[in-house]
C-alpha atoms as a PDB file:
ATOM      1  CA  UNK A   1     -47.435  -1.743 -63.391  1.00  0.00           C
ATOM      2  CA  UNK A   2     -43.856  -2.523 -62.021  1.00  0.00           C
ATOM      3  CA  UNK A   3     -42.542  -6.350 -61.153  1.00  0.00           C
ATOM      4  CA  UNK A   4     -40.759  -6.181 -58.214  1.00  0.00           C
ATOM      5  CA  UNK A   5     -38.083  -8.482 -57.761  1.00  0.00           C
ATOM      6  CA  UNK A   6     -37.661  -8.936 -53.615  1.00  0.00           C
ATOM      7  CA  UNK A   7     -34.057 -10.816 -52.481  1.00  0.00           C
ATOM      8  CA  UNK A   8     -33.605 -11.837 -48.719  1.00  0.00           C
ATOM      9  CA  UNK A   9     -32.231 -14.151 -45.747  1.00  0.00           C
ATOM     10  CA  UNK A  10     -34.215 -17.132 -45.861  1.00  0.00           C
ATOM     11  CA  UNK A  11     -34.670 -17.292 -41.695  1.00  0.00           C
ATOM     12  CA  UNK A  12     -36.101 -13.568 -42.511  1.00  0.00           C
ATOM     13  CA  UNK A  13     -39.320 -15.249 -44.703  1.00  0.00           C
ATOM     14  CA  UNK A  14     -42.263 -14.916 -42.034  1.00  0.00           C
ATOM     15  CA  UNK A  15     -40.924 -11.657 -41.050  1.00  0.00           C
ATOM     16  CA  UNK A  16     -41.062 -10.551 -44.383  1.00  0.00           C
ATOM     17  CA  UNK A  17     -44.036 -11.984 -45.915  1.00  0.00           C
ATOM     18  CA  UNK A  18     -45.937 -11.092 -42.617  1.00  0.00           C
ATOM     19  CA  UNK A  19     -45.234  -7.394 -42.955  1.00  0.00           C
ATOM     20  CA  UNK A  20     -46.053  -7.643 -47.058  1.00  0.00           C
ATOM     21  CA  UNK A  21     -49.687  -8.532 -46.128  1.00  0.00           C
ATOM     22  CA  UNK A  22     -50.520  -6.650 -43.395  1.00  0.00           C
ATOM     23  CA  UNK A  23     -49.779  -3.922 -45.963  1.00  0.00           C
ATOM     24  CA  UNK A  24     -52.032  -5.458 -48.281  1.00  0.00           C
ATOM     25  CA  UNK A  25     -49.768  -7.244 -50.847  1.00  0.00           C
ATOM     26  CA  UNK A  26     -51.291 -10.430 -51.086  1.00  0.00           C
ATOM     27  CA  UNK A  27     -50.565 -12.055 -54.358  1.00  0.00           C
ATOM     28  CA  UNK A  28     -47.046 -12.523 -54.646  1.00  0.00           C
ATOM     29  CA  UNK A  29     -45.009 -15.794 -56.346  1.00  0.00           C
ATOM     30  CA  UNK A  30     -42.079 -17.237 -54.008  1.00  0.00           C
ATOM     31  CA  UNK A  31     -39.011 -19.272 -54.715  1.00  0.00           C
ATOM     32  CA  UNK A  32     -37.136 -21.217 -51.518  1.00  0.00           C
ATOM     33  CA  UNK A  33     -33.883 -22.632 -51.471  1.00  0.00           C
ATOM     34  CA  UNK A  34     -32.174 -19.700 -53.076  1.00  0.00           C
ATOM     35  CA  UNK A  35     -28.303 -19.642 -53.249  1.00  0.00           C
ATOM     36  CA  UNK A  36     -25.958 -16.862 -53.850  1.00  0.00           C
ATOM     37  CA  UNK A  37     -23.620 -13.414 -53.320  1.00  0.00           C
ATOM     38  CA  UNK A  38     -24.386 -10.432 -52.873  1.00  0.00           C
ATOM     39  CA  UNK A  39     -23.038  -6.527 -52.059  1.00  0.00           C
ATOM     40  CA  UNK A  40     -24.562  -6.032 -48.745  1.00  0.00           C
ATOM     41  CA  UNK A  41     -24.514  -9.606 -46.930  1.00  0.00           C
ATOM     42  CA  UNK A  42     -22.108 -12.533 -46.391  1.00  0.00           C
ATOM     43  CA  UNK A  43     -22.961 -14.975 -49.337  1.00  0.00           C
ATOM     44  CA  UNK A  44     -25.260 -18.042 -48.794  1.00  0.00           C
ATOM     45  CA  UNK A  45     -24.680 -20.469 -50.648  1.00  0.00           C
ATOM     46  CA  UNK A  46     -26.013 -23.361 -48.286  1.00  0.00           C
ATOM     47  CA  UNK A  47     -22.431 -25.231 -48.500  1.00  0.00           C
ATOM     48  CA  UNK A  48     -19.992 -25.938 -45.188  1.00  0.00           C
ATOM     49  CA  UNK A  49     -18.042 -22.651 -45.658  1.00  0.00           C
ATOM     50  CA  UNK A  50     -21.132 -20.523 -46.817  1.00  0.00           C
ATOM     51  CA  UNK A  51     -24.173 -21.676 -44.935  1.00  0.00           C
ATOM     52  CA  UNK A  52     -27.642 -20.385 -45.618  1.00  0.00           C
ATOM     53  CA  UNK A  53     -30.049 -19.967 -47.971  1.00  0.00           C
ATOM     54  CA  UNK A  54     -32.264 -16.710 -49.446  1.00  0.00           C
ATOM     55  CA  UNK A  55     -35.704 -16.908 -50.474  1.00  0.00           C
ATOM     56  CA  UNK A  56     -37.132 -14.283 -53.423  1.00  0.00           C
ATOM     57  CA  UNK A  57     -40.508 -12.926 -54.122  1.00  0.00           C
ATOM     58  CA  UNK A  58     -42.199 -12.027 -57.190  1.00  0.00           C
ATOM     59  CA  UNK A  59     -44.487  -9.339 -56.952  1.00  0.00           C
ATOM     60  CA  UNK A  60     -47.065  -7.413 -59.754  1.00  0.00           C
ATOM     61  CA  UNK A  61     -47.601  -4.484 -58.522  1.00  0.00           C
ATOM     62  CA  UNK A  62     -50.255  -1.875 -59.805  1.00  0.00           C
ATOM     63  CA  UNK A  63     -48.367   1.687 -60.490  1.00  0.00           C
ATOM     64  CA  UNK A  64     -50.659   3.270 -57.398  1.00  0.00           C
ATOM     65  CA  UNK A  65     -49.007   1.424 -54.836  1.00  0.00           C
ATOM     66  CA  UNK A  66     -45.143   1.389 -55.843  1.00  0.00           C
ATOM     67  CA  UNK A  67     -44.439   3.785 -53.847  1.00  0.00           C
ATOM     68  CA  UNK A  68     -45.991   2.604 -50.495  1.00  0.00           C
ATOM     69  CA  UNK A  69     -44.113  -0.835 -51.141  1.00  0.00           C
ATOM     70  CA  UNK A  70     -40.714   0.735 -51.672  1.00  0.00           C
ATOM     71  CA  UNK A  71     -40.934   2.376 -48.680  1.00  0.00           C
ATOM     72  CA  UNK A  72     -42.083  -0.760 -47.009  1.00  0.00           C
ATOM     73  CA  UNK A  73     -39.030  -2.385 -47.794  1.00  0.00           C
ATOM     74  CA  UNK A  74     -36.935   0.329 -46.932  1.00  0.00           C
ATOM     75  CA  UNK A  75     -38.401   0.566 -43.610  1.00  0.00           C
ATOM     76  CA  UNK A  76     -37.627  -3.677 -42.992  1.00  0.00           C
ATOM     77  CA  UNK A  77     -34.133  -2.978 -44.459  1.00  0.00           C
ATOM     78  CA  UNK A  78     -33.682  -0.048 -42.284  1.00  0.00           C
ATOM     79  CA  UNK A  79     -34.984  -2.442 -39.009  1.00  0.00           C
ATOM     80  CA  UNK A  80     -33.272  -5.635 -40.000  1.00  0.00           C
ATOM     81  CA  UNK A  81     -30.142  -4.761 -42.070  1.00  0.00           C
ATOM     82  CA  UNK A  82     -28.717  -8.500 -41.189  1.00  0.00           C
ATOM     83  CA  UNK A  83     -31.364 -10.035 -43.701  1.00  0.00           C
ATOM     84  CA  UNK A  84     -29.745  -9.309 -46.981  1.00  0.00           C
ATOM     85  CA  UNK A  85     -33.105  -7.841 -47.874  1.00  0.00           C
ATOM     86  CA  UNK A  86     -32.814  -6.546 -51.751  1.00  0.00           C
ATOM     87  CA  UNK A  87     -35.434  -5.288 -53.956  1.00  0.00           C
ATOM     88  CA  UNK A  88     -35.164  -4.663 -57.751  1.00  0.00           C
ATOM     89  CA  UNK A  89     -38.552  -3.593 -60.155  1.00  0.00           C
ATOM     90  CA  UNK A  90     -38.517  -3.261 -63.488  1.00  0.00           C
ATOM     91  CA  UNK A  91     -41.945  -2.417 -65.836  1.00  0.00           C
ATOM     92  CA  UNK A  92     -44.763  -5.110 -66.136  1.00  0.00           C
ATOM     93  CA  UNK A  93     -47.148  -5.350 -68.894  1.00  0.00           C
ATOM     94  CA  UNK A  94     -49.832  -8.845 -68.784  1.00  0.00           C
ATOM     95  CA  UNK A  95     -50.392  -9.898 -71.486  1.00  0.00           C
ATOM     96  CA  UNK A  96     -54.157 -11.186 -72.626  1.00  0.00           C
ATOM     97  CA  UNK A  97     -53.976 -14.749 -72.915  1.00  0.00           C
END
């Protein structure tokens, strides 16, 4: 199991969260209000000289359908590369509580 880690534009959030369900990914956490810099968009930091926001999702994501949701993303990044869109995973175990 992977946690994915998903950066973007916050005028980009139905777009994005649209596209993550009709592909099936349904259970996801979201923060709004977001600020910050990154590599591949002009930094939003919701302030006069650096308007904007981002939002982030936080994903679980069983090991069988990584793949399909990397290239999910890629294909969004690929149609909208104005939305800052950044994805990062890293390995998930839950924990019985």
């Amino acid at each position: 199991m992977k946690m994915f880690f998903i950066v973007y534009a916050a005028y980009f959030d139905e777009r994005i969260t649209d596209t993550l369900k009709k592909a099936g990914y349904k259970a996801y956490t979201k923060m709004h209000d977001v600020t910050g810099e990154g590599e591949e968009s002009e930094p939003k930091l919701d302030t006069h000289y650096s308007p904007g926001k981002n939002k982030t999702i936080w994903m679980a994501v069983p090991d069988e359908k990584v793949k399909i949701l990397i290239e999910l993303i890629r294909k969004i990044k690929t149609e909208h590369p104005g939305a800052g869109l950044r994805a990062f995973s890293f390995p998930l175990a839950e924990e019985k509580v």
